[in-house]
PDB file of N, CA and C in Angstrom:
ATOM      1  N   UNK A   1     -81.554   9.926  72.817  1.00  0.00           N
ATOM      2  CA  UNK A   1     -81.731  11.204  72.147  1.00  0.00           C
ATOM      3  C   UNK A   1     -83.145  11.254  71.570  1.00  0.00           C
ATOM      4  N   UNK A   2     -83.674  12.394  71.925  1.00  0.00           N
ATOM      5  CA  UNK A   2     -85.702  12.777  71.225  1.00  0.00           C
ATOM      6  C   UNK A   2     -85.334  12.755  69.871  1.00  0.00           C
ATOM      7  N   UNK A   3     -86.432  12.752  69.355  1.00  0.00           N
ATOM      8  CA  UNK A   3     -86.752  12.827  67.715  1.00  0.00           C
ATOM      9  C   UNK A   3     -86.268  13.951  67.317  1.00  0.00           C
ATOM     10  N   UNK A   4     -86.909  14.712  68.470  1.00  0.00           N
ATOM     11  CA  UNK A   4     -87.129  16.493  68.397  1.00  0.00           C
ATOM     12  C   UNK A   4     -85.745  17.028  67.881  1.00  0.00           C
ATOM     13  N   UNK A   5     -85.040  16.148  69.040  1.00  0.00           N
ATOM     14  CA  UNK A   5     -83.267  16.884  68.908  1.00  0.00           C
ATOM     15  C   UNK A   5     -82.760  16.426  67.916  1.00  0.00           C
ATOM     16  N   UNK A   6     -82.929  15.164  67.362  1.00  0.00           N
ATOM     17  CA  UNK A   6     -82.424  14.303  66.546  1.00  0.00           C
ATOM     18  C   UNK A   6     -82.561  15.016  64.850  1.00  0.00           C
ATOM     19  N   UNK A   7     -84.165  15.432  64.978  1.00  0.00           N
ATOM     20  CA  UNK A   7     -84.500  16.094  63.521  1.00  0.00           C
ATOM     21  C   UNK A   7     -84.055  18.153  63.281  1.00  0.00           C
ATOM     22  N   UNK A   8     -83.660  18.605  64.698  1.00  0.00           N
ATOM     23  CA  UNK A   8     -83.274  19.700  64.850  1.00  0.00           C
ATOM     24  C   UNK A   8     -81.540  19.502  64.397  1.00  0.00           C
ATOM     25  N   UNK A   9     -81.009  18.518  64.802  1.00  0.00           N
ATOM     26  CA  UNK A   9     -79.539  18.152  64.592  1.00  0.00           C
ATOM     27  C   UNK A   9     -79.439  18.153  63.117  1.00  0.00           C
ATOM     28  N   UNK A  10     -80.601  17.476  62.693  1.00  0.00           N
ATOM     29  CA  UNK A  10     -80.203  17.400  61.079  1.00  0.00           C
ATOM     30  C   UNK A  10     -80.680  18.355  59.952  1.00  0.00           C
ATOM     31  N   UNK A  11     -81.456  19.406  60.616  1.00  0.00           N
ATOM     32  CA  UNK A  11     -82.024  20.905  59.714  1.00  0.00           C
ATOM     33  C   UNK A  11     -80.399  21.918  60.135  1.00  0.00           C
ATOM     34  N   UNK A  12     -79.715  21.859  61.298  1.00  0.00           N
ATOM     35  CA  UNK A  12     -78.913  22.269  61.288  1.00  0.00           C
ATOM     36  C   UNK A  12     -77.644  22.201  60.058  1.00  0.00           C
ATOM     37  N   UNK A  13     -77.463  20.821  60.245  1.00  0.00           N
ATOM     38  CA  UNK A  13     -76.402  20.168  59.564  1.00  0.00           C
ATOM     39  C   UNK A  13     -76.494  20.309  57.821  1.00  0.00           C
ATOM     40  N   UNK A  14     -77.930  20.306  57.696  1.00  0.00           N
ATOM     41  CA  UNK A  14     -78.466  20.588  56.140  1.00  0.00           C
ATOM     42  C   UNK A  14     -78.129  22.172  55.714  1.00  0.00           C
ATOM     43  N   UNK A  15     -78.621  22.681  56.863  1.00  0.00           N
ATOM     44  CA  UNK A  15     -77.736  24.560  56.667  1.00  0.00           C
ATOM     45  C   UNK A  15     -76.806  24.891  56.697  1.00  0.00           C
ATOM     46  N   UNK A  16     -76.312  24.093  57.488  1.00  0.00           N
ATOM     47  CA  UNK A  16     -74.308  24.060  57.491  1.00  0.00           C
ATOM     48  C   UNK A  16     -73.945  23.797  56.305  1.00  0.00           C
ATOM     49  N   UNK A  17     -74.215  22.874  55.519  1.00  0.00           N
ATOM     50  CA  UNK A  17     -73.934  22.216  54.482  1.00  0.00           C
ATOM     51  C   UNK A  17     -74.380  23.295  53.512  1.00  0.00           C
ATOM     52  N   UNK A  18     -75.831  24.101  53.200  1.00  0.00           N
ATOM     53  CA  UNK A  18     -76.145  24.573  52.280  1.00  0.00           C
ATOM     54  C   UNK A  18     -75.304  25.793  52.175  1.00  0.00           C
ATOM     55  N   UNK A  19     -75.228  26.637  53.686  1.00  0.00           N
ATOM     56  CA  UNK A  19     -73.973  27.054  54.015  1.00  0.00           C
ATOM     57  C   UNK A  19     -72.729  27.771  53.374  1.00  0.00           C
ATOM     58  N   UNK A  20     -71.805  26.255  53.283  1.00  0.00           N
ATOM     59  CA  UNK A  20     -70.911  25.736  52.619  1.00  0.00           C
ATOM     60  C   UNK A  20     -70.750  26.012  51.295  1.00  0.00           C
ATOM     61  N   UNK A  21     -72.417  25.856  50.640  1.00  0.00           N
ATOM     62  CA  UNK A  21     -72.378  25.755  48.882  1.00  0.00           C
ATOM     63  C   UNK A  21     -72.520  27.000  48.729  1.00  0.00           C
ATOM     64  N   UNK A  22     -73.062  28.127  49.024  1.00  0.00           N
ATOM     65  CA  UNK A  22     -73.697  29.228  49.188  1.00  0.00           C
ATOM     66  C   UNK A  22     -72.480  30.108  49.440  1.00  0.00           C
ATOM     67  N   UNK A  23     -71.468  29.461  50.270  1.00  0.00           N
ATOM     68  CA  UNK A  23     -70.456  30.548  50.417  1.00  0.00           C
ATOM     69  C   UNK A  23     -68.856  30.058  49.368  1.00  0.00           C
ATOM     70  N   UNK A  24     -69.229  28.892  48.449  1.00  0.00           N
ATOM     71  CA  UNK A  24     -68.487  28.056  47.819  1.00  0.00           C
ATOM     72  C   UNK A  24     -68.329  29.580  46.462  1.00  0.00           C
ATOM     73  N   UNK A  25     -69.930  29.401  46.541  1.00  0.00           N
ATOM     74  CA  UNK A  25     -70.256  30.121  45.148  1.00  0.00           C
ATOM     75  C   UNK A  25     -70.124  31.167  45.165  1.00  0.00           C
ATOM     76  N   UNK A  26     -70.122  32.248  46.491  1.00  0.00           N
ATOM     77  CA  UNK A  26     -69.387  33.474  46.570  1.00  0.00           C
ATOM     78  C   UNK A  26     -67.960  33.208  46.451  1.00  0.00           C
ATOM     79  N   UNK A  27     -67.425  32.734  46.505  1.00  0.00           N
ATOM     80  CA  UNK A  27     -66.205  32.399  46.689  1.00  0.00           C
ATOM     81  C   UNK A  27     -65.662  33.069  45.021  1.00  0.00           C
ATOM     82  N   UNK A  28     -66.260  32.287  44.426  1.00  0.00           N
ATOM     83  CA  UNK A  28     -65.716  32.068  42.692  1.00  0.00           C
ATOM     84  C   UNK A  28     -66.630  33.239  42.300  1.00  0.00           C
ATOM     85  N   UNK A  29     -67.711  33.795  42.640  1.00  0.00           N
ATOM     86  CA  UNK A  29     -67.846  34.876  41.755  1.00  0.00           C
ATOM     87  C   UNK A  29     -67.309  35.972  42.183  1.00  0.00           C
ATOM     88  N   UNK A  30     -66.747  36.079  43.756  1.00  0.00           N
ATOM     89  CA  UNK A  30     -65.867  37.461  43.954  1.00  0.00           C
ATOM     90  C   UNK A  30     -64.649  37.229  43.385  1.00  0.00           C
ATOM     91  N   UNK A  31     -64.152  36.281  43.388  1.00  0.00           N
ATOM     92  CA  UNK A  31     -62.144  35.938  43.051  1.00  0.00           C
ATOM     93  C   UNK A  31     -62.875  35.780  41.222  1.00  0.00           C
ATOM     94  N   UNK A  32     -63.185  35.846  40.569  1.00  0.00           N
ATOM     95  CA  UNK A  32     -63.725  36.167  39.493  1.00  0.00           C
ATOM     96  C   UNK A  32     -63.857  37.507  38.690  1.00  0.00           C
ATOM     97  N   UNK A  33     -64.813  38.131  39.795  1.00  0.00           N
ATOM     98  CA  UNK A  33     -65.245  39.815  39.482  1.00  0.00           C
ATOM     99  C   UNK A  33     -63.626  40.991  40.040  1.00  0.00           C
ATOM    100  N   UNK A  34     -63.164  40.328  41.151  1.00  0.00           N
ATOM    101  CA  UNK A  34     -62.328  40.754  41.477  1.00  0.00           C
ATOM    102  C   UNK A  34     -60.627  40.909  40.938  1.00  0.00           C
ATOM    103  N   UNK A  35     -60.482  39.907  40.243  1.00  0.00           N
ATOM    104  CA  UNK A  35     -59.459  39.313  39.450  1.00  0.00           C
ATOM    105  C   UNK A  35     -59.732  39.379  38.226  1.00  0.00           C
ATOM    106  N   UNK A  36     -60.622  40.110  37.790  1.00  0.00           N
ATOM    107  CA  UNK A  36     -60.898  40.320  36.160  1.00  0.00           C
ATOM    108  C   UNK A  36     -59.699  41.305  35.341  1.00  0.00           C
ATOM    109  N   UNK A  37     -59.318  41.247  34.464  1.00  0.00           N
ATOM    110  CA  UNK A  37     -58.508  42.610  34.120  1.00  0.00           C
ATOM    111  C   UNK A  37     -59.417  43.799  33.595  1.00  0.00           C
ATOM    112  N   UNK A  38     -60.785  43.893  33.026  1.00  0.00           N
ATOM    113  CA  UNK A  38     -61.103  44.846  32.847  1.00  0.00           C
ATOM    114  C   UNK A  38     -61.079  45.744  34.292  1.00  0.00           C
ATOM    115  N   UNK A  39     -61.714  46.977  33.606  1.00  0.00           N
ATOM    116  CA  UNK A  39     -61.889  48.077  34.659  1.00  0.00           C
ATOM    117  C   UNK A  39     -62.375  47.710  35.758  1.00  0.00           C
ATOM    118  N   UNK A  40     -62.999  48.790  35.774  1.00  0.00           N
ATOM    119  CA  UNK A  40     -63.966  48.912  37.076  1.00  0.00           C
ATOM    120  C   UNK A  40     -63.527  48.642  38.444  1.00  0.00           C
ATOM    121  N   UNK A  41     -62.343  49.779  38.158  1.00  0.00           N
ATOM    122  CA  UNK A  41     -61.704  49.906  39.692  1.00  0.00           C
ATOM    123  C   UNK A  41     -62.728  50.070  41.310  1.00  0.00           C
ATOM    124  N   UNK A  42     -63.324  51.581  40.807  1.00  0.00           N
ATOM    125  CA  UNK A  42     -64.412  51.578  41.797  1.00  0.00           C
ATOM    126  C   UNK A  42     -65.131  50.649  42.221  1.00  0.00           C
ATOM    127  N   UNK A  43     -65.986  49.678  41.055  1.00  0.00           N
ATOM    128  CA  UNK A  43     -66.326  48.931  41.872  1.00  0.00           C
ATOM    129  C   UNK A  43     -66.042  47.483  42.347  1.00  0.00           C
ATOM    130  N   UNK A  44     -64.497  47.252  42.240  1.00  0.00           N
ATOM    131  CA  UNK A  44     -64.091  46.487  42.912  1.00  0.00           C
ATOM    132  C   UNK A  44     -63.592  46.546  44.225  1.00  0.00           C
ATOM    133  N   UNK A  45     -63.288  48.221  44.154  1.00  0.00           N
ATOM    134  CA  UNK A  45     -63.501  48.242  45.519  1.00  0.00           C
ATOM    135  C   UNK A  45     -64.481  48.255  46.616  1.00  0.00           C
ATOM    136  N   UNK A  46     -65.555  48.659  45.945  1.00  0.00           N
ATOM    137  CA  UNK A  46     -66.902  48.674  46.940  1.00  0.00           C
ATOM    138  C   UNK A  46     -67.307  47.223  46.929  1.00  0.00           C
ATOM    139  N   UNK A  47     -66.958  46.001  46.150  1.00  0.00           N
ATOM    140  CA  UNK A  47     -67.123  45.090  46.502  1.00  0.00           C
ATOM    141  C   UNK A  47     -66.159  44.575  47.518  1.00  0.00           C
ATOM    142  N   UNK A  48     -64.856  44.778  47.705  1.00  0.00           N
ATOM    143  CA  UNK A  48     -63.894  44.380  48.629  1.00  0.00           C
ATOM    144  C   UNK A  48     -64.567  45.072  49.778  1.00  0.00           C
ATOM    145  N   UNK A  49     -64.926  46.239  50.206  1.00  0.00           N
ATOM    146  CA  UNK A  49     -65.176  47.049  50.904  1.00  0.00           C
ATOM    147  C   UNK A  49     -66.804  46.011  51.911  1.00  0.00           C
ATOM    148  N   UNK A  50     -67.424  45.798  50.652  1.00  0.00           N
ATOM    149  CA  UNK A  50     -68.736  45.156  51.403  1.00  0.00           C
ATOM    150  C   UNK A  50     -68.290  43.780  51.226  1.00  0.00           C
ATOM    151  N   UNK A  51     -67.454  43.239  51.326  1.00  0.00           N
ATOM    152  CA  UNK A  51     -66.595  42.114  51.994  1.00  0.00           C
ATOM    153  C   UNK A  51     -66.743  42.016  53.287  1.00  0.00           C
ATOM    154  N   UNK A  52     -65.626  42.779  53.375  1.00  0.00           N
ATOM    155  CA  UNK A  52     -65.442  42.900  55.036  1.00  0.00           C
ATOM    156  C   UNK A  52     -66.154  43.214  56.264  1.00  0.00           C
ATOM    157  N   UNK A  53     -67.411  44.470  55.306  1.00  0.00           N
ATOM    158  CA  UNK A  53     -68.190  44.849  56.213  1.00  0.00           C
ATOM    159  C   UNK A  53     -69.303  44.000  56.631  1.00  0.00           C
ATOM    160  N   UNK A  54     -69.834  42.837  55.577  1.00  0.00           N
ATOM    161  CA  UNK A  54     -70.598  41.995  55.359  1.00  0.00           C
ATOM    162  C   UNK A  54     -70.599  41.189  56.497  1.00  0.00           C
ATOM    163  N   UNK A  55     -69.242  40.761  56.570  1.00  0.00           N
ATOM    164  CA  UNK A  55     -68.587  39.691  57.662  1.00  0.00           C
ATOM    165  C   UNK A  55     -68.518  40.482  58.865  1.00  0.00           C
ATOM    166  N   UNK A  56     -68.088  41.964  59.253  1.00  0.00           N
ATOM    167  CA  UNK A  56     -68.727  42.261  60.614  1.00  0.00           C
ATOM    168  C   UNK A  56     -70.113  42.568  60.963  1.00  0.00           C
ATOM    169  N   UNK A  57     -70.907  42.871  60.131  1.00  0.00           N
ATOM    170  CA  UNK A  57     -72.253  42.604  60.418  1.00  0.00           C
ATOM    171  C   UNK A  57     -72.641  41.648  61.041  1.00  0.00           C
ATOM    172  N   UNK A  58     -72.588  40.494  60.161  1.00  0.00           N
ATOM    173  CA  UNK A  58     -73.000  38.712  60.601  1.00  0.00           C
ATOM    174  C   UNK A  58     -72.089  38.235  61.869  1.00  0.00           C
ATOM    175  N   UNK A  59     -71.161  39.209  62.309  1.00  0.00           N
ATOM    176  CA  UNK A  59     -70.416  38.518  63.727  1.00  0.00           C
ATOM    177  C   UNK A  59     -71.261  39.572  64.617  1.00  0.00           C
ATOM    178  N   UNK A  60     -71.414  40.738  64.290  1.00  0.00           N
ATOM    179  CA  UNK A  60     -72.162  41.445  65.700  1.00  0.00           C
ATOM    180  C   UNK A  60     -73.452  41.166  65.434  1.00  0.00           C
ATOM    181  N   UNK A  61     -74.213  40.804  64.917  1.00  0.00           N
ATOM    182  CA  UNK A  61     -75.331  40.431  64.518  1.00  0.00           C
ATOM    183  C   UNK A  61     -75.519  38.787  65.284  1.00  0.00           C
ATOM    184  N   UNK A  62     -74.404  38.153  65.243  1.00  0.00           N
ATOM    185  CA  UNK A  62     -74.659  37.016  65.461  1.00  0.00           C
ATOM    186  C   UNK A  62     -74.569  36.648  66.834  1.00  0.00           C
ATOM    187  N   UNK A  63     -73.561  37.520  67.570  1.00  0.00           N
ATOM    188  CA  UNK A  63     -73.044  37.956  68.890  1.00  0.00           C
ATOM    189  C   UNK A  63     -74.002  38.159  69.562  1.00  0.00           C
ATOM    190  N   UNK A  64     -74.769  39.235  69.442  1.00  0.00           N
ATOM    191  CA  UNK A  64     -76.080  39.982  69.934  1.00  0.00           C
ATOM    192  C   UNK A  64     -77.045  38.758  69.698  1.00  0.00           C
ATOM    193  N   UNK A  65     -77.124  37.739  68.680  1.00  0.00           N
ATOM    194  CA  UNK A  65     -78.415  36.897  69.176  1.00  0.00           C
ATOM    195  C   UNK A  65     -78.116  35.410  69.765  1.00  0.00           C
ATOM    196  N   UNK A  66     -77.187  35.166  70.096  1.00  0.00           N
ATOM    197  CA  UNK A  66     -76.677  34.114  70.886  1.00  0.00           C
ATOM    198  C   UNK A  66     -76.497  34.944  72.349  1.00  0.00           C
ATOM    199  N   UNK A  67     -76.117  35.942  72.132  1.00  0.00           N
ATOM    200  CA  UNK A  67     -76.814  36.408  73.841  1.00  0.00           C
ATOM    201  C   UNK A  67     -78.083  36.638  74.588  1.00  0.00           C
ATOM    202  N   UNK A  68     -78.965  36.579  73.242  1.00  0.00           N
ATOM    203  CA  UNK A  68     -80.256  36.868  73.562  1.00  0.00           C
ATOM    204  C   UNK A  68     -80.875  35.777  74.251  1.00  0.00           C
ATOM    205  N   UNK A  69     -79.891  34.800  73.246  1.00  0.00           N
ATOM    206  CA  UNK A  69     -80.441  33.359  73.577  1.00  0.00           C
ATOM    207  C   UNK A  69     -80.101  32.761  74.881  1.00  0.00           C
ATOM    208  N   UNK A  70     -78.982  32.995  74.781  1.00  0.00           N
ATOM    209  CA  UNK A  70     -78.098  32.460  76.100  1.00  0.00           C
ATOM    210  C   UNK A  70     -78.854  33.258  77.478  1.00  0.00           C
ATOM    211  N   UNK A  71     -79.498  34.282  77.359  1.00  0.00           N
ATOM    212  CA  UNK A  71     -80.194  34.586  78.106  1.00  0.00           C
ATOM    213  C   UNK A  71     -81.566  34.105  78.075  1.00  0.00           C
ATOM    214  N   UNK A  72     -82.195  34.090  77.315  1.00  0.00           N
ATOM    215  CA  UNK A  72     -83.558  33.042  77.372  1.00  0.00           C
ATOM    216  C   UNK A  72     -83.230  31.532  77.794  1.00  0.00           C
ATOM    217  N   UNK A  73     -82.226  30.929  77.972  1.00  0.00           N
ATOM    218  CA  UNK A  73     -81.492  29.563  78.622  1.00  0.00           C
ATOM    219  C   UNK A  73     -81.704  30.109  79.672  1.00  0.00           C
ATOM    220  N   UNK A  74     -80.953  31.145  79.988  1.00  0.00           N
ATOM    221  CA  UNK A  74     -80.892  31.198  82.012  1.00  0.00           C
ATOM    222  C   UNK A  74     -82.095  31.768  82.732  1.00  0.00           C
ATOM    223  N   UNK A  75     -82.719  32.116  81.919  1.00  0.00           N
ATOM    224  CA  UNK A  75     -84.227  32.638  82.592  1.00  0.00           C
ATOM    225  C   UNK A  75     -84.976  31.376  82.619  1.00  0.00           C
ATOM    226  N   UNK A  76     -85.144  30.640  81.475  1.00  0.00           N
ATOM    227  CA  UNK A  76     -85.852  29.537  81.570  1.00  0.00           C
ATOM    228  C   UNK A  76     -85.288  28.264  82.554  1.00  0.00           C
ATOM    229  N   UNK A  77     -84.547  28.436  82.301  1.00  0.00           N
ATOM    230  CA  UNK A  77     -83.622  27.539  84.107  1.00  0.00           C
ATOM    231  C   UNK A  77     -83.914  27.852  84.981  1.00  0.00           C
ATOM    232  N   UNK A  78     -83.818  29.520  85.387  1.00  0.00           N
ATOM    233  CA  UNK A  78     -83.786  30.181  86.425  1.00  0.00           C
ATOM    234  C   UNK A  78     -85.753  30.003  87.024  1.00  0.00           C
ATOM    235  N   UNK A  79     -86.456  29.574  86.195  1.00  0.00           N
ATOM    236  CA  UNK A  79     -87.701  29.111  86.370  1.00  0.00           C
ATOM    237  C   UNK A  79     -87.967  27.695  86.166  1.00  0.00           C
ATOM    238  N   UNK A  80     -87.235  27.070  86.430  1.00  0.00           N
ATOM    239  CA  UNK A  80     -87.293  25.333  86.220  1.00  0.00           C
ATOM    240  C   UNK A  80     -87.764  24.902  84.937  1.00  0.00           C
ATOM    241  N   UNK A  81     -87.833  25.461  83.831  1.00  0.00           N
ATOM    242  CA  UNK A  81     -87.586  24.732  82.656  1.00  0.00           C
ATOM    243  C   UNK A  81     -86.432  23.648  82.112  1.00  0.00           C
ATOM    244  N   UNK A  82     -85.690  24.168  83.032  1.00  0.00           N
ATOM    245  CA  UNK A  82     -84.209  23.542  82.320  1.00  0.00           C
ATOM    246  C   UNK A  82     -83.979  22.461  83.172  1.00  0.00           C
ATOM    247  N   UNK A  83     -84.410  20.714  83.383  1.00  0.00           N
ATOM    248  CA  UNK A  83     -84.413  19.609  84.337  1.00  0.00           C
ATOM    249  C   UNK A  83     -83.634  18.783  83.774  1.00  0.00           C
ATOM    250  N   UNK A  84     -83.685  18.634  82.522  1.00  0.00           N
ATOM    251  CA  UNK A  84     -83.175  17.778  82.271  1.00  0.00           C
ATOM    252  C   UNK A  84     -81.584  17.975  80.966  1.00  0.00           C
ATOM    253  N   UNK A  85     -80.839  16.129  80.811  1.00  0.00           N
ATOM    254  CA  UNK A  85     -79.827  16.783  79.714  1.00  0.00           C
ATOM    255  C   UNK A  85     -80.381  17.327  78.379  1.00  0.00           C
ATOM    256  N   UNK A  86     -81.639  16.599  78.310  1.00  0.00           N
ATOM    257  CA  UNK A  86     -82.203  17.244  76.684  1.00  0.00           C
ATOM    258  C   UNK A  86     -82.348  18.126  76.894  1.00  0.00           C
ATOM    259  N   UNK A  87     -83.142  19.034  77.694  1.00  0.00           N
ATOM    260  CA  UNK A  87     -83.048  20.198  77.943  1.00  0.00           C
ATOM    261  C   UNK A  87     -81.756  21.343  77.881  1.00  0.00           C
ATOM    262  N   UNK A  88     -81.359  21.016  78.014  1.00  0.00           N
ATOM    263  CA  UNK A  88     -79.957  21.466  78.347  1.00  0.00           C
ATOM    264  C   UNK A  88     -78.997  21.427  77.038  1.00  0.00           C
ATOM    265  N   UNK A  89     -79.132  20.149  76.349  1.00  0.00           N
ATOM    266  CA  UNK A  89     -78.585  20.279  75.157  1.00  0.00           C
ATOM    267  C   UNK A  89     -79.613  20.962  73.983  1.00  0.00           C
ATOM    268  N   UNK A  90     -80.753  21.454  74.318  1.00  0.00           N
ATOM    269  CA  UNK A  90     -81.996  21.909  73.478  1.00  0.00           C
ATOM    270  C   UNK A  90     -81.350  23.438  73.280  1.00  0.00           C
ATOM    271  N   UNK A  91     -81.345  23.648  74.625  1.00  0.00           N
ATOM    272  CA  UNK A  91     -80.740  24.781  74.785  1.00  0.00           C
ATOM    273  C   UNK A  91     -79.808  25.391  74.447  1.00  0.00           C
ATOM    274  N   UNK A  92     -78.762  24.557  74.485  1.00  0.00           N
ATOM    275  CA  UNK A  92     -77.073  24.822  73.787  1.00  0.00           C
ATOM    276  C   UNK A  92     -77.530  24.885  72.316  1.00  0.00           C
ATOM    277  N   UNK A  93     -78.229  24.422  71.618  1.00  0.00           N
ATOM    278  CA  UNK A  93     -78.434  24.055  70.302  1.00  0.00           C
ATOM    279  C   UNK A  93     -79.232  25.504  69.613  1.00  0.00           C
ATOM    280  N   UNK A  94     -79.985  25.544  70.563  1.00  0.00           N
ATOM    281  CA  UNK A  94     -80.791  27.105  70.008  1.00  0.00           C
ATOM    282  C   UNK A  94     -80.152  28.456  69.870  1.00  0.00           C
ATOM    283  N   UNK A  95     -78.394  28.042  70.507  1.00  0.00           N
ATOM    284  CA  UNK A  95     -77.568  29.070  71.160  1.00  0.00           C
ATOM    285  C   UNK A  95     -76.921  29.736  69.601  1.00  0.00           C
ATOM    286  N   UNK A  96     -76.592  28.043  69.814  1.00  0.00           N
ATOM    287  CA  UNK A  96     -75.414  27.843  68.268  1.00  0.00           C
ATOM    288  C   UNK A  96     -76.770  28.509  66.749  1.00  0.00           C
ATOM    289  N   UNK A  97     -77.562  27.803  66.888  1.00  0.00           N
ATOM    290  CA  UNK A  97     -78.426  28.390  65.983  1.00  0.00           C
ATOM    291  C   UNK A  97     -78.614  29.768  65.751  1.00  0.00           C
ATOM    292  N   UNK A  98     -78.717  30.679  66.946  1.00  0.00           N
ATOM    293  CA  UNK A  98     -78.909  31.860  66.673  1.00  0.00           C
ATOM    294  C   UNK A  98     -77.565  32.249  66.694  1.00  0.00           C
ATOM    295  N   UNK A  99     -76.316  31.979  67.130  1.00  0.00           N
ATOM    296  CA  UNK A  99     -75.219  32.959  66.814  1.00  0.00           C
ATOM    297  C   UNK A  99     -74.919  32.319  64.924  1.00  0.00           C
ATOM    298  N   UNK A 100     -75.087  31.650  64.912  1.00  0.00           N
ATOM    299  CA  UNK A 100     -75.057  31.102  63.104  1.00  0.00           C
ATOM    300  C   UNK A 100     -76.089  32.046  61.713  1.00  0.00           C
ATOM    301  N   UNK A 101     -77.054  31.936  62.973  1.00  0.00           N
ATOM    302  CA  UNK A 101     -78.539  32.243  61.600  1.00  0.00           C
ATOM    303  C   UNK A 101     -77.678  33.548  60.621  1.00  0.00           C
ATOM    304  N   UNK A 102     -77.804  34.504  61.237  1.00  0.00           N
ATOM    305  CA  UNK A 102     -77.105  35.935  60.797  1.00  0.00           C
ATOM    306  C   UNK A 102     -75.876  35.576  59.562  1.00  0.00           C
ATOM    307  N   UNK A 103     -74.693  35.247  59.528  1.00  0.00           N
ATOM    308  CA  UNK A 103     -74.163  34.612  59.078  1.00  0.00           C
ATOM    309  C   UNK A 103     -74.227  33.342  58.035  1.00  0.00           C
ATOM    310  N   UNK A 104     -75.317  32.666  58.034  1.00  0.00           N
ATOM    311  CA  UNK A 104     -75.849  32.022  56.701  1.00  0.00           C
ATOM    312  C   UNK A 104     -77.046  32.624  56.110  1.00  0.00           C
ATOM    313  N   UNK A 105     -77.456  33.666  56.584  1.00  0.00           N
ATOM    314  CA  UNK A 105     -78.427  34.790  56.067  1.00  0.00           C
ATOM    315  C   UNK A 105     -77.198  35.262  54.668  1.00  0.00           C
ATOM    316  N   UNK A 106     -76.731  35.451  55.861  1.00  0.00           N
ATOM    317  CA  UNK A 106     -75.822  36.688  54.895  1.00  0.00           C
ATOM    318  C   UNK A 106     -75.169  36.174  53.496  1.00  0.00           C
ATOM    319  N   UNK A 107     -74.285  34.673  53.465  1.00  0.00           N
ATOM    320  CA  UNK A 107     -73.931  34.234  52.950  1.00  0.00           C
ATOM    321  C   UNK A 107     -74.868  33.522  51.290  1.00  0.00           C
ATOM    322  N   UNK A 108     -75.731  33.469  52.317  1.00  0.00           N
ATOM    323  CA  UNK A 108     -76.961  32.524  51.140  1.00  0.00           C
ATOM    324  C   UNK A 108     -77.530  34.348  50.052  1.00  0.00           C
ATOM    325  N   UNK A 109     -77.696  35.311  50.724  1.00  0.00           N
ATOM    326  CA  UNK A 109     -78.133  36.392  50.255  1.00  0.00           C
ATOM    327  C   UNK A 109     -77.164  36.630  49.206  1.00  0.00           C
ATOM    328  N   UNK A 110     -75.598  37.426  49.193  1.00  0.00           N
ATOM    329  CA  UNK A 110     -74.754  36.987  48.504  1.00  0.00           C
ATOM    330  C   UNK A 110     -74.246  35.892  47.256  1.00  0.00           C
ATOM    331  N   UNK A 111     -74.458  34.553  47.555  1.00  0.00           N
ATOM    332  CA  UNK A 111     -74.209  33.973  46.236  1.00  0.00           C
ATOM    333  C   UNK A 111     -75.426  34.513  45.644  1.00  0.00           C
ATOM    334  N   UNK A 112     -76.764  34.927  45.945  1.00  0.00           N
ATOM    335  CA  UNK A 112     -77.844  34.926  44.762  1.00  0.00           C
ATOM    336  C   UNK A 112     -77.381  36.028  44.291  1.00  0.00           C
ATOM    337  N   UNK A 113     -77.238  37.132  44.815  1.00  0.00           N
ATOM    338  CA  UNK A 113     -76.702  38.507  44.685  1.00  0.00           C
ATOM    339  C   UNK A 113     -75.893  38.128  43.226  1.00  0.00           C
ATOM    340  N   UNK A 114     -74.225  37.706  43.654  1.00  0.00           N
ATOM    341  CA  UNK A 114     -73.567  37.556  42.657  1.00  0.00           C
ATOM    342  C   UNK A 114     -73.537  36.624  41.583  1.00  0.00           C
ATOM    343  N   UNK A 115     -74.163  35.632  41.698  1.00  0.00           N
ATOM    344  CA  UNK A 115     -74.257  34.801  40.375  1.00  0.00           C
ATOM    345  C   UNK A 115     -76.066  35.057  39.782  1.00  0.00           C
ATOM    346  N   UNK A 116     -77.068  35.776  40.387  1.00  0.00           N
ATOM    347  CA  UNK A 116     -78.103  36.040  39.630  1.00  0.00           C
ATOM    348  C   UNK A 116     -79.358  35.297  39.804  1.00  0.00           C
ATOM    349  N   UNK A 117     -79.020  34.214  40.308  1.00  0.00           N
ATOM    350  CA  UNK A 117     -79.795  32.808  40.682  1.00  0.00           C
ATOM    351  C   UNK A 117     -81.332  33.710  41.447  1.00  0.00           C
ATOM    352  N   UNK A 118     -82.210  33.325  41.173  1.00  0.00           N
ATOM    353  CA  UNK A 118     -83.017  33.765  41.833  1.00  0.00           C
ATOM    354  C   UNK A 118     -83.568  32.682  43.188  1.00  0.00           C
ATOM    355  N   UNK A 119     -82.729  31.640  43.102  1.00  0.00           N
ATOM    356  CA  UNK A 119     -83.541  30.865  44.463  1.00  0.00           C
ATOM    357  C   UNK A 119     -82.085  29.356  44.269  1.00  0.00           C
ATOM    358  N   UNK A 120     -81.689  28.751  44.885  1.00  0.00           N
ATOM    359  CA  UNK A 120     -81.242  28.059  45.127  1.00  0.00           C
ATOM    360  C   UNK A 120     -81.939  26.525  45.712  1.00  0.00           C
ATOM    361  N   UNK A 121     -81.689  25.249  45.334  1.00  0.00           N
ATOM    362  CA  UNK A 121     -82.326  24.411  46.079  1.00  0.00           C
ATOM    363  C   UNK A 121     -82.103  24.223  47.229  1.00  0.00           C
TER     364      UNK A 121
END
């Protein structure tokens, strides 16, 4: 296995992970804001509301760029870029990356949103 793939494997895995914390912390400030007994019917619903919509964004969003990708794989094959397995697993990797990015965009945007944080480590 290259360095290349080796240190791409682990910026992944670090975003997965940050990810994780990022959508930990949405977690507790919506079941929080949402589960409060005061008011503010309305806008618990426009937060339930940009819930859901949030999450189909980041799937057609994410859809649309893993095809983009998956098509920049077969063009670059389709011109002999693609020889080898690193190649090939370079490729699969850039796939997963772009159907993901959208989706930890979204997530990381959100916890700052709701808990205030202006930057996260």
């Amino acid at each position: 296995m290259s360095r290349r793939l080796t240190k791409r494997s682990l910026a992944i895995a670090k975003a997965n992970a940050q990810a994780g914390v990022d959508a930990a912390l949405t977690i507790a400030a919506r079941t929080q804001g949402l589960l409060a007994l005061s008011g503010g019917g309305f806008e618990k619903g426009r937060e339930a509301q940009l819930m859901v919509q949030e999450k189909v964004d980041a799937a057609v969003e994410g859809a649309f760029a893993a095809q983009a990708a998956w098509g920049a794989f077969w063009i670059k094959a389709a011109f002999g870029g693609v020889r080898t397995p690193h190649d090939v697993s370079a490729g699969l990797t850039a796939i997963a990356e772009a159907a993901a990015g959208p989706a930890r965009r979204k997530v990381r945007a959100n916890a700052r949103r709701l808990t205030g944080a202006k930057a996260f480590p």
